[in-house]
PDB file of N, CA and C in Angstrom:
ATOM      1  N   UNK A   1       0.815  -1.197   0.000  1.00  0.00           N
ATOM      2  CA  UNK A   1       0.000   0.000   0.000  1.00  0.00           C
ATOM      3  C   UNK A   1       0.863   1.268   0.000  1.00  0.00           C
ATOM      4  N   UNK A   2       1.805   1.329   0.670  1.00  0.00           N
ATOM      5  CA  UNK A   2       2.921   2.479   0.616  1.00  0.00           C
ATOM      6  C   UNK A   2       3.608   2.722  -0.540  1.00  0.00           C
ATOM      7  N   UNK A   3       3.478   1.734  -1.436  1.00  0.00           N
ATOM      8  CA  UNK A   3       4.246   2.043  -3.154  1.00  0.00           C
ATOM      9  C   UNK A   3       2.967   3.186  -4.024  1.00  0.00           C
ATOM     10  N   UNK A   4       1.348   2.721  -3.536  1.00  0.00           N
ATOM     11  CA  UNK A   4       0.748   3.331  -4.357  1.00  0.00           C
ATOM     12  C   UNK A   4       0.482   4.309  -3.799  1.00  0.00           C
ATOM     13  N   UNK A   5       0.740   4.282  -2.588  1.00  0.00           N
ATOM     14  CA  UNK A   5       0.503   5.956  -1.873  1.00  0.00           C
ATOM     15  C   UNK A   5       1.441   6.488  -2.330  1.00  0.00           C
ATOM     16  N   UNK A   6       2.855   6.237  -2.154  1.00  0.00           N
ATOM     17  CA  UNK A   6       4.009   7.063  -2.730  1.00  0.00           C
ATOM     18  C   UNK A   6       4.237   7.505  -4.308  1.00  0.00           C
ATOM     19  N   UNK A   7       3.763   6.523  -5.267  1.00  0.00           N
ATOM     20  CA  UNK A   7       3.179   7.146  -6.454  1.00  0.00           C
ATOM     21  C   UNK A   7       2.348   7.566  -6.461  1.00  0.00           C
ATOM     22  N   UNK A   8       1.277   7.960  -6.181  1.00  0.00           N
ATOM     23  CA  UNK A   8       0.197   9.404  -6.286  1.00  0.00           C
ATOM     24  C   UNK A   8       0.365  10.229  -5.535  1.00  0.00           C
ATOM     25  N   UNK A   9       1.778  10.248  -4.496  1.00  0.00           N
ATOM     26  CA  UNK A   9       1.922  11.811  -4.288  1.00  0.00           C
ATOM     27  C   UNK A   9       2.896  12.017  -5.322  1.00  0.00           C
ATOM     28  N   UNK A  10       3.755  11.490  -5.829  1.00  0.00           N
ATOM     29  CA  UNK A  10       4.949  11.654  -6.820  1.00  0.00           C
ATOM     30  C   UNK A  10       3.621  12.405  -8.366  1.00  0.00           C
ATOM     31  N   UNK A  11       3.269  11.373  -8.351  1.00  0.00           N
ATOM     32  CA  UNK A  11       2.052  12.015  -9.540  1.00  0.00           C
ATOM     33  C   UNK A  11       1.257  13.327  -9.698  1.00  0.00           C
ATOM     34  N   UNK A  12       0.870  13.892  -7.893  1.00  0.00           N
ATOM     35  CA  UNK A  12       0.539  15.027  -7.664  1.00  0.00           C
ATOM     36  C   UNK A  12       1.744  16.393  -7.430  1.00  0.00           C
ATOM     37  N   UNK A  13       2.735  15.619  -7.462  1.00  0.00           N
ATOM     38  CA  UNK A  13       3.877  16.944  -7.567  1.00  0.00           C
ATOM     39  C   UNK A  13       4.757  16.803  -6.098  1.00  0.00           C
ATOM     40  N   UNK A  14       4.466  15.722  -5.289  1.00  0.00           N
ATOM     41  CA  UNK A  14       5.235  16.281  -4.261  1.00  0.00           C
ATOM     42  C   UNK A  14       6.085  15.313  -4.223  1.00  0.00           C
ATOM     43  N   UNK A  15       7.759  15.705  -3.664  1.00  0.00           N
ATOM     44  CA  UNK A  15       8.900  14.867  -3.812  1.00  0.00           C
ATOM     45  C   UNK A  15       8.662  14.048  -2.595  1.00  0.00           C
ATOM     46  N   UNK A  16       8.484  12.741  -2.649  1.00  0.00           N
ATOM     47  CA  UNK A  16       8.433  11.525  -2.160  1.00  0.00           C
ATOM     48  C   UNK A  16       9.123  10.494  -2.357  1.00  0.00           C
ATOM     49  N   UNK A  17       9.165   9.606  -1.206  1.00  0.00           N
ATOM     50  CA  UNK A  17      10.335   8.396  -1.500  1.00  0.00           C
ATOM     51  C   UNK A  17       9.936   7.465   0.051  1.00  0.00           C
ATOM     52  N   UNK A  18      10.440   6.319  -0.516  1.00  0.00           N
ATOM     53  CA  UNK A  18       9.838   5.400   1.033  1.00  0.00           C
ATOM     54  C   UNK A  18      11.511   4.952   1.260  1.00  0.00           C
ATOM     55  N   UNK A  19      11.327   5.631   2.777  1.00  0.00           N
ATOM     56  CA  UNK A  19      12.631   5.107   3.249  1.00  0.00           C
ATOM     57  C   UNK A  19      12.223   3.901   4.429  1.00  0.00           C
ATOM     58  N   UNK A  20      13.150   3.086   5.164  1.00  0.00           N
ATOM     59  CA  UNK A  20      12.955   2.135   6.152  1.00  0.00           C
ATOM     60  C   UNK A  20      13.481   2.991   7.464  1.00  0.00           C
ATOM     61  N   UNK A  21      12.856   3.117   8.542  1.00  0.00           N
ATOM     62  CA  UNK A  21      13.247   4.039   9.891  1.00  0.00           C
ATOM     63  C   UNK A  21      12.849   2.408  10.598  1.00  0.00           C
ATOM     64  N   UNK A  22      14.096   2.722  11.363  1.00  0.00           N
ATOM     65  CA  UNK A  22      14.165   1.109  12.543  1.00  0.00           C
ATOM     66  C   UNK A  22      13.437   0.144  11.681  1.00  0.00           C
ATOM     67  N   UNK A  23      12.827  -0.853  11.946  1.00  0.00           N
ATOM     68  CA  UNK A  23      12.351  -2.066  11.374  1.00  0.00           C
ATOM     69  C   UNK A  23      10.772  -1.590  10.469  1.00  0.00           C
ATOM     70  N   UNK A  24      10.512  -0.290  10.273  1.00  0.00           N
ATOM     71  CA  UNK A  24       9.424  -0.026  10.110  1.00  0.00           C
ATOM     72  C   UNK A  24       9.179   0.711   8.621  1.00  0.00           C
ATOM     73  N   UNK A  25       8.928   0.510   7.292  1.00  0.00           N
ATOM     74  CA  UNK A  25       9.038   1.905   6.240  1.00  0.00           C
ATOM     75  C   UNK A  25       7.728   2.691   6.534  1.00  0.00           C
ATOM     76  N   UNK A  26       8.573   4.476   5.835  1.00  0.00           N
ATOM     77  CA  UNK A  26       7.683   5.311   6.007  1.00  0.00           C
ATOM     78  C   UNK A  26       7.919   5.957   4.504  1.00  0.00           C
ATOM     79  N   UNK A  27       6.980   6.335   4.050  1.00  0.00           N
ATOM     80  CA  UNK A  27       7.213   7.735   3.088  1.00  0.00           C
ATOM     81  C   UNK A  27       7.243   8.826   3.603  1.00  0.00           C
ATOM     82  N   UNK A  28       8.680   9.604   3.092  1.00  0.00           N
ATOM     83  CA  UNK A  28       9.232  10.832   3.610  1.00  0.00           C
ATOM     84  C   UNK A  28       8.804  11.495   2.537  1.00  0.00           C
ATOM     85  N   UNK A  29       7.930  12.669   2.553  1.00  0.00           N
ATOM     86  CA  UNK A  29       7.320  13.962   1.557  1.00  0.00           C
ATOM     87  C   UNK A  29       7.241  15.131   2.088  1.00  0.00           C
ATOM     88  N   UNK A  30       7.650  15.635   0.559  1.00  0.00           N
ATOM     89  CA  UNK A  30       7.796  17.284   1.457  1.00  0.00           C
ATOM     90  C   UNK A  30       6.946  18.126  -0.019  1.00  0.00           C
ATOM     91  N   UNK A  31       7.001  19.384   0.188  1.00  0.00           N
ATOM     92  CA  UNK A  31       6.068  19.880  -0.952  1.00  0.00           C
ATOM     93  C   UNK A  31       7.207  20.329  -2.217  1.00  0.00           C
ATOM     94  N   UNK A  32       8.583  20.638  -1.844  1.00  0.00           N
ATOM     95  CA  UNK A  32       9.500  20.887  -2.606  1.00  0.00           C
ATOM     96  C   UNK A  32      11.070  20.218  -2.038  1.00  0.00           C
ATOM     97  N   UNK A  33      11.765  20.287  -2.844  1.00  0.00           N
ATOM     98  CA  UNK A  33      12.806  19.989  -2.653  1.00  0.00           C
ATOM     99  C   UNK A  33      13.658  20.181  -1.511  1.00  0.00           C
ATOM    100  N   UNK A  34      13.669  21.524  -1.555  1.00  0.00           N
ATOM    101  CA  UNK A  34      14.295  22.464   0.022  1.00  0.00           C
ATOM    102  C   UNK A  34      13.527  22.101   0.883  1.00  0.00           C
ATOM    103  N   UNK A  35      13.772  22.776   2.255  1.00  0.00           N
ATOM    104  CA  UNK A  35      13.034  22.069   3.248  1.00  0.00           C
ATOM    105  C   UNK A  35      12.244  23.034   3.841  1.00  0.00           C
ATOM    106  N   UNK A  36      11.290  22.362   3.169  1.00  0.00           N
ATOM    107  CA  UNK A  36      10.135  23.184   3.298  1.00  0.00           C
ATOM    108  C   UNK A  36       9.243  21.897   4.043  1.00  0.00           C
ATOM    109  N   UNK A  37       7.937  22.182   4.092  1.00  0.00           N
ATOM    110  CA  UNK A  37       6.807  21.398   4.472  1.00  0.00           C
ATOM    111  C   UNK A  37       7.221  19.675   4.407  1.00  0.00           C
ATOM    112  N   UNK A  38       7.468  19.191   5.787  1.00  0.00           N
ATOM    113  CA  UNK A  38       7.553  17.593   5.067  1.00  0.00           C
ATOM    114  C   UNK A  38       6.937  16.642   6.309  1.00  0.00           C
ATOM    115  N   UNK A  39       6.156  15.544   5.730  1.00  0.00           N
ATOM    116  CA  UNK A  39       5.199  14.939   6.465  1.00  0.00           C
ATOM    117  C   UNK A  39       5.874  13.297   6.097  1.00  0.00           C
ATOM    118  N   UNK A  40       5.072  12.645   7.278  1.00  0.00           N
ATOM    119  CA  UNK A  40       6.007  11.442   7.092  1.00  0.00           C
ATOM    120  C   UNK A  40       4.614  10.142   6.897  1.00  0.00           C
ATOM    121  N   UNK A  41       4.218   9.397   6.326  1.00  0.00           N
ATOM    122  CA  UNK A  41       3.382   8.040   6.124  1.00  0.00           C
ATOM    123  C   UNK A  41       3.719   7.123   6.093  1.00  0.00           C
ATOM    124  N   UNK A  42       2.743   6.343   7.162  1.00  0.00           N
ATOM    125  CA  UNK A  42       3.380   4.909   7.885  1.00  0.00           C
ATOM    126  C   UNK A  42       2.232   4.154   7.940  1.00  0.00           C
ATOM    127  N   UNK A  43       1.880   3.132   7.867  1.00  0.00           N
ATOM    128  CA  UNK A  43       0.565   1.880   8.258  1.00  0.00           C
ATOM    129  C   UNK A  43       1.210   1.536   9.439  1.00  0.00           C
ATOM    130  N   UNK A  44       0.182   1.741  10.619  1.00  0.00           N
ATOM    131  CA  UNK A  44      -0.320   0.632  12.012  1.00  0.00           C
ATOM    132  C   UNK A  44      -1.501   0.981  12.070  1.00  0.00           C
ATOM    133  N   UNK A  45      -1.461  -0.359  12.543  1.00  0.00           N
ATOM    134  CA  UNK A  45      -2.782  -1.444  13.242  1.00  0.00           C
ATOM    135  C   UNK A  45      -4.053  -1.531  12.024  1.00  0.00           C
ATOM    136  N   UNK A  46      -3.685  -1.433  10.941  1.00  0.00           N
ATOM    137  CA  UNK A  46      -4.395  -1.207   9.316  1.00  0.00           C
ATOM    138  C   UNK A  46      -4.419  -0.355   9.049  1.00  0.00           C
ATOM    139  N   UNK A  47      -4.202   0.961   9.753  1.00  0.00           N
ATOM    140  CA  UNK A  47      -4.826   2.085   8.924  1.00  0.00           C
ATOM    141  C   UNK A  47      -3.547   3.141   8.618  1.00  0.00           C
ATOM    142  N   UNK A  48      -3.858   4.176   7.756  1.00  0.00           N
ATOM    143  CA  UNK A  48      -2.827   4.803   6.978  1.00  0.00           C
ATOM    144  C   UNK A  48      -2.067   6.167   7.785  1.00  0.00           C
ATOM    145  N   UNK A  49      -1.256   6.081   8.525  1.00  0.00           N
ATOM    146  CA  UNK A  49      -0.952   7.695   9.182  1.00  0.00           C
ATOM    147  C   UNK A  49      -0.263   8.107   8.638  1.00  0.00           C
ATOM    148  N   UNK A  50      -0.243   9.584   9.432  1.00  0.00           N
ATOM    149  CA  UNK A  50       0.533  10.676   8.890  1.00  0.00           C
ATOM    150  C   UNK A  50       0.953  11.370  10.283  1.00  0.00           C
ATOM    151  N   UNK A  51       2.605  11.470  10.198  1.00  0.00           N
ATOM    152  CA  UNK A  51       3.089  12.736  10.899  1.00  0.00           C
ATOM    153  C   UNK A  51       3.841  13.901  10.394  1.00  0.00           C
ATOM    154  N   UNK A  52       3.577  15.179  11.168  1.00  0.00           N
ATOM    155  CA  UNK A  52       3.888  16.531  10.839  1.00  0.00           C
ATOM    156  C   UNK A  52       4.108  17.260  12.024  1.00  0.00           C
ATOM    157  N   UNK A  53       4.386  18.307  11.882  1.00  0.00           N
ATOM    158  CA  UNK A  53       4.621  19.118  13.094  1.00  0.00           C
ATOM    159  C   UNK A  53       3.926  20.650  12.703  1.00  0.00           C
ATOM    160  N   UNK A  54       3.528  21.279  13.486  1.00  0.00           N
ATOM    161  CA  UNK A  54       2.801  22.216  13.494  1.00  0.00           C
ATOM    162  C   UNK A  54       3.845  23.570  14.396  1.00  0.00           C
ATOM    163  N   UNK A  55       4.265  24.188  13.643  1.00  0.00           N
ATOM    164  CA  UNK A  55       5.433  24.878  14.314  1.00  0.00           C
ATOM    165  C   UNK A  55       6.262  23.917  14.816  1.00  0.00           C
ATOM    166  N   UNK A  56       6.410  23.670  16.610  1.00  0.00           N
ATOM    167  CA  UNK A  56       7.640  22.265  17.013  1.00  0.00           C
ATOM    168  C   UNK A  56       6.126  21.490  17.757  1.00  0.00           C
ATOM    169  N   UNK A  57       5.189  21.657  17.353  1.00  0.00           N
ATOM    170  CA  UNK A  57       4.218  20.567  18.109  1.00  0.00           C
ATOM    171  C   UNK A  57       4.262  19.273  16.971  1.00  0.00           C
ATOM    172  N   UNK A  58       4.488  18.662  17.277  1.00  0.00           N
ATOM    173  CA  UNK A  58       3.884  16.754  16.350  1.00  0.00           C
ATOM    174  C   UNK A  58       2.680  16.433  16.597  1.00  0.00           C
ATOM    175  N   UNK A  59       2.603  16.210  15.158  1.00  0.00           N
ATOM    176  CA  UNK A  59       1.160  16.130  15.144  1.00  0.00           C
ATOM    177  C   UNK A  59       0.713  14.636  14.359  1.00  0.00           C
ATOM    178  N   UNK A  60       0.184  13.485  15.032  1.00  0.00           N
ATOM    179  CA  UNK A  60      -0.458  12.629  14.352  1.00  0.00           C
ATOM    180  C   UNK A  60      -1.607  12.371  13.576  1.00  0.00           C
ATOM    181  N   UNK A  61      -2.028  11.951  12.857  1.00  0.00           N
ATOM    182  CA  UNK A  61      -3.500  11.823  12.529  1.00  0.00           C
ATOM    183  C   UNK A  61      -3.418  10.245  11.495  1.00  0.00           C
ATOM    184  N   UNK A  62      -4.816   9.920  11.819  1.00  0.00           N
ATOM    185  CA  UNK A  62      -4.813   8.382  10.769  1.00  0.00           C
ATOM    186  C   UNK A  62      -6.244   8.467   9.859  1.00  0.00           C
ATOM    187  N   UNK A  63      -5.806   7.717   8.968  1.00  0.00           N
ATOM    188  CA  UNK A  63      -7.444   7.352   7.790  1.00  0.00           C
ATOM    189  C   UNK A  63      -7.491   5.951   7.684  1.00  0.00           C
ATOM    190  N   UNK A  64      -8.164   5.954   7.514  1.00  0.00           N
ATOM    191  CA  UNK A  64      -9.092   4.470   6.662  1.00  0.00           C
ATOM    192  C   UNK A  64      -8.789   4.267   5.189  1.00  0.00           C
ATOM    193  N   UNK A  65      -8.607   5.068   4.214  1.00  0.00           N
ATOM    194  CA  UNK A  65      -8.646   5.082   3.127  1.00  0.00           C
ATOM    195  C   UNK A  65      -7.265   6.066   2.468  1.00  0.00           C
ATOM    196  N   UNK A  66      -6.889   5.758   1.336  1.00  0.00           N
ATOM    197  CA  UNK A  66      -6.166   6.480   0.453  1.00  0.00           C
ATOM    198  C   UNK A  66      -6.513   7.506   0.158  1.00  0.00           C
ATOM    199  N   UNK A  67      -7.572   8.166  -0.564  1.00  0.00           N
ATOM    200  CA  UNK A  67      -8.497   9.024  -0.409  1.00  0.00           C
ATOM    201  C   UNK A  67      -8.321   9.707   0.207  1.00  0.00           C
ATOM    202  N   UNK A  68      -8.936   9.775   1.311  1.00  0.00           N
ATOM    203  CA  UNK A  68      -9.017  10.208   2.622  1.00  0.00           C
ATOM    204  C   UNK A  68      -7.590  11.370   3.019  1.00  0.00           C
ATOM    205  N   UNK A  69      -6.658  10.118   2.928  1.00  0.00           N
ATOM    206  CA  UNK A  69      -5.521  10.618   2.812  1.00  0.00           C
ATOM    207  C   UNK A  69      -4.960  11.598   1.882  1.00  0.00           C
ATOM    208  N   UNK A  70      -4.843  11.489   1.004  1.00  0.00           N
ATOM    209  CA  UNK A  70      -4.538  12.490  -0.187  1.00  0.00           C
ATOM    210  C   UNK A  70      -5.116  13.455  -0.141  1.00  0.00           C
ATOM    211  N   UNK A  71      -6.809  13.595   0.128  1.00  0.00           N
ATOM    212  CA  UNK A  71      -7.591  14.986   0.420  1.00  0.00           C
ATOM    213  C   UNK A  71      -6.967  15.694   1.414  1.00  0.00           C
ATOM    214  N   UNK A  72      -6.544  15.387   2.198  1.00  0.00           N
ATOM    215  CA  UNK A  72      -6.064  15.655   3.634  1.00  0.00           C
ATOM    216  C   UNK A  72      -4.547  16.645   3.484  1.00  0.00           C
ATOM    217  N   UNK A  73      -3.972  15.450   2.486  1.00  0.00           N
ATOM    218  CA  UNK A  73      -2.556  15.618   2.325  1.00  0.00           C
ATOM    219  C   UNK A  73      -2.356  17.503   1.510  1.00  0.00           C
ATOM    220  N   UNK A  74      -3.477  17.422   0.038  1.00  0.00           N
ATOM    221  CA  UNK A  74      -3.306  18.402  -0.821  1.00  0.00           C
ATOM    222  C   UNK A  74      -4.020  19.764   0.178  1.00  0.00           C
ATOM    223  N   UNK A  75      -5.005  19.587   0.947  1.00  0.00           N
ATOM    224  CA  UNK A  75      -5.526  20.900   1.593  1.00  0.00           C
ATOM    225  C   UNK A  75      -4.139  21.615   2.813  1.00  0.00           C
ATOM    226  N   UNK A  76      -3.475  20.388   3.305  1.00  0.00           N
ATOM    227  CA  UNK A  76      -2.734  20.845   4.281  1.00  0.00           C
ATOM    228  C   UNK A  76      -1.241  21.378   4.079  1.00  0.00           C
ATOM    229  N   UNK A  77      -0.973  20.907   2.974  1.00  0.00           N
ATOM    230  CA  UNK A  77       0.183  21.015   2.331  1.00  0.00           C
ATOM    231  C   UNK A  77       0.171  21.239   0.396  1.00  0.00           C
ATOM    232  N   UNK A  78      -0.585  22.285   0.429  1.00  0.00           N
ATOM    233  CA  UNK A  78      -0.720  22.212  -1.290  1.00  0.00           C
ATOM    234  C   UNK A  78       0.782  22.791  -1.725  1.00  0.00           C
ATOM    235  N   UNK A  79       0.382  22.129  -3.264  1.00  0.00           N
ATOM    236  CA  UNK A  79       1.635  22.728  -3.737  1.00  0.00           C
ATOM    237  C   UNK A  79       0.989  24.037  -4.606  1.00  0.00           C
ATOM    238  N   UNK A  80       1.830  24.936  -4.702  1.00  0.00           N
ATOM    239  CA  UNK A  80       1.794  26.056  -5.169  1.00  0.00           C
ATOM    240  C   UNK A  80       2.481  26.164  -6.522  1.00  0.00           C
ATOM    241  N   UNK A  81       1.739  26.833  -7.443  1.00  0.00           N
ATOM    242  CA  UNK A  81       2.564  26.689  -8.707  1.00  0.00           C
ATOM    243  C   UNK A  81       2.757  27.931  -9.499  1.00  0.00           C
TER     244      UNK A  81
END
């Protein structure tokens, strides 16, 4: 599930890539290259999360769906063109 999440953010413009952190992979995305905006996606316990930070607060949140996710992803972090 993390290959097709990571190709449809690659598809929507944002630089993505699935790296392995401890025994676990995540997709590392950011909205551009520099370091700007970057959120991290991981599966537990079935469902799809996402972490970010909000100034230095961390911030979790989870979905059910791909969907879900991606709506989530483009309102909170759009790319600008």
């Amino acid at each position: 599930m993390l290959k097709e999440i990571n190709e449809q953010l690659l598809d929507l413009g944002y630089k993505s890539f699935i790296r392995t952190v401890g025994n676990e992979e995540k997709i590392f995305s950011s909205v551009t290259e520099s370091l700007g905006p970057i959120f991290w996606i991981f599966l537990k316990n079935n469902k799809i999360n996402i972490d970010y930070t909000v100034g230095q607060i961390p911030v979790e949140k989870e979905f059910k769906t791909i969907e879900e996710l991606l709506k989530f992803v483009r309102q909170v972090f759009p790319i600008e063109e």
